[in-house]
Protein backbone atom coordinates (compact mmCIF):
# COMPACT_ATOMS: atom_id res chain seq x y z
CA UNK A 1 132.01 154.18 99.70
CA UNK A 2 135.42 155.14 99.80
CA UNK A 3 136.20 153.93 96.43
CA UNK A 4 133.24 156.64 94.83
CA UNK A 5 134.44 159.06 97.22
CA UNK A 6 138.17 158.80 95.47
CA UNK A 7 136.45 158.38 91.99
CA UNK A 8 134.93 161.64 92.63
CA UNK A 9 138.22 163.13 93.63
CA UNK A 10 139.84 161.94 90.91
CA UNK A 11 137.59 162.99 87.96
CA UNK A 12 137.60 166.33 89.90
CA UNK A 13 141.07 166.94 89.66
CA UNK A 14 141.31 165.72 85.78
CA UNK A 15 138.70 167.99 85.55
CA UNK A 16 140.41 170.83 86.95
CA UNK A 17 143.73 170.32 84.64
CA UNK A 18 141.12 170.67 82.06
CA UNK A 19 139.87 173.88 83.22
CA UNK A 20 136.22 172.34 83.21
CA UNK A 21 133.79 174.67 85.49
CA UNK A 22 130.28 173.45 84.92
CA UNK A 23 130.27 169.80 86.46
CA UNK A 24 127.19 167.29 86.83
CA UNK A 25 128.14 164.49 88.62
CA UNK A 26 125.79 161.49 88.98
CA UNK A 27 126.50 158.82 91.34
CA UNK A 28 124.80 155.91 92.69
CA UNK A 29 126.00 156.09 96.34
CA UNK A 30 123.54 157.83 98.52
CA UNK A 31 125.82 158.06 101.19
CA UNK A 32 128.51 159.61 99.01
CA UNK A 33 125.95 162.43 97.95
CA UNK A 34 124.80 163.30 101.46
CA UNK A 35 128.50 163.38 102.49
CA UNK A 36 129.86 165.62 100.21
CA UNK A 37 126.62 167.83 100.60
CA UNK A 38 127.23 168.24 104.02
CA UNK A 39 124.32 166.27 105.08
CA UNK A 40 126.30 163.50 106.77
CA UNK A 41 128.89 165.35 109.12
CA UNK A 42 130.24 162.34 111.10
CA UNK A 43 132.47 160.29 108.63
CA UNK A 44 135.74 158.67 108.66
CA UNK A 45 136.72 160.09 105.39
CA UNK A 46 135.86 163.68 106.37
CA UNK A 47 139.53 164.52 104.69
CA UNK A 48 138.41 163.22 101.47
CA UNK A 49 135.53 164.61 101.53
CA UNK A 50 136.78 168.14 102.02
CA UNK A 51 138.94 167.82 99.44
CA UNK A 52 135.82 167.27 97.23
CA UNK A 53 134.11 169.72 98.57
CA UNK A 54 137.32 172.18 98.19
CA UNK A 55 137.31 171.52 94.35
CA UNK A 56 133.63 171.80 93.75
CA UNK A 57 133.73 175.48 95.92
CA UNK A 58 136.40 176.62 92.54
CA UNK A 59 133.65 175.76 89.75
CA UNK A 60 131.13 178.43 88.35
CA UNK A 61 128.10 175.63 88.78
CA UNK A 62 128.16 171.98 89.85
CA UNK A 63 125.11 169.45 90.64
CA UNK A 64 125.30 165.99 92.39
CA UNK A 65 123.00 163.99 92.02
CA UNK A 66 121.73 160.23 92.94
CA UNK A 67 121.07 158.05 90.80
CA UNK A 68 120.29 154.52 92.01
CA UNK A 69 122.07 151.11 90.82
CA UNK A 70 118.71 149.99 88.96
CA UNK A 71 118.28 153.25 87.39
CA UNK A 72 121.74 152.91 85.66
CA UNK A 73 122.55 150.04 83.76
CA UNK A 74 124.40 152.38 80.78
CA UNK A 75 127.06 153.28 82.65
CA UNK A 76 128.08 149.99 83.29
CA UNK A 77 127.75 148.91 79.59
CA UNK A 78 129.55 152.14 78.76
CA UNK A 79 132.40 151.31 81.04
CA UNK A 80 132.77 148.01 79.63
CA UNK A 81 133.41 149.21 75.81
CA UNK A 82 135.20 152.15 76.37
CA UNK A 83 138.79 151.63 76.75
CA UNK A 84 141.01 153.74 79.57
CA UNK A 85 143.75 155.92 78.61
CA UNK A 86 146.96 156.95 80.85
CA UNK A 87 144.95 159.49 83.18
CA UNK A 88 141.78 157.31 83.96
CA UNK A 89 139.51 159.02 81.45
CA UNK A 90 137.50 156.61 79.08
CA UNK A 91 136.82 157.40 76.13
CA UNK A 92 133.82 156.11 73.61
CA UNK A 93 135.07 155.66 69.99
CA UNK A 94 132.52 153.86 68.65
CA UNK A 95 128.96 154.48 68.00
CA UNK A 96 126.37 152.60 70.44
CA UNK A 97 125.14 149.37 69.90
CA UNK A 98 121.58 148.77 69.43
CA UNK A 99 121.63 146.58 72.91
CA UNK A 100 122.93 149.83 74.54
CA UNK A 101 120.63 151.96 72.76
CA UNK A 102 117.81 149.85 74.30
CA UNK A 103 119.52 149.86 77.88
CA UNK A 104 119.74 153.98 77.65
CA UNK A 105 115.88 153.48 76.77
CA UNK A 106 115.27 151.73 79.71
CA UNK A 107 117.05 153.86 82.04
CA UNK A 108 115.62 157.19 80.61
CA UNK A 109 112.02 155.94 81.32
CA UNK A 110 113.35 154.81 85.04
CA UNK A 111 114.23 158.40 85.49
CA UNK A 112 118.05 158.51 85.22
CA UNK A 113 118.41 160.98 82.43
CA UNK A 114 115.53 163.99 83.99
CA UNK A 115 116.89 166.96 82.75
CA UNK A 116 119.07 169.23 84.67
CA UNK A 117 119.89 172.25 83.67
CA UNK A 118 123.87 173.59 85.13
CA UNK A 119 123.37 176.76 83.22
């Protein structure tokens, strides 16, 4: 939990350098969503999670959103070809495989990929 909660924080910041304002963030810790929405006021890492909450307040339009484990086996195949660079970002410089083109398949029809619009 803490770990996503300092992933979060992390991209957030990068984010900010980059003067990014429209965010979606999809995670698959439950907990971490209802914390950082407020919906979980009792937490140990209520100083992290103001932080988060104090970045997200400076955007034009962020979502969070859920996604469970079983719903999301790209980003772990994603994460495992793209390689790092020196501020944690990783970047994908080659095209998809056909296996991952099948495992975005699969977690489209699960429901990982509905549409939201951060317009």
């Amino acid at each position: 939990f803490e770990a996503e909660l300092w992933g979060i924080l992390d991209s957030l910041s990068i984010l900010q350098e980059r003067r990014v304002n429209r965010i979606l963030i999809q995670i698959d810790s439950l907990e971490a969503v209802q914390a950082i929405q407020g919906i979980i006021s009792t937490n140990p890492n209520s100083t992290l999670i103001r932080r988060i909450q104090i970045l997200l307040q400076d955007k034009d339009h962020w979502v969070l959103r859920h996604i469970s484990r079983e719903a999301n086996h790209v980003v772990d195949q994603i994460s495992k070809m793209a390689p790092t660079d020196l501020e944690g970002v990783q970047n994908l410089t080659t095209a998809p495989n056909l296996e991952l083109i099948e495992i975005l398949d699969s977690d489209k029809s699960s429901g990982a990929f509905d549409i939201v619009n951060i317009a």
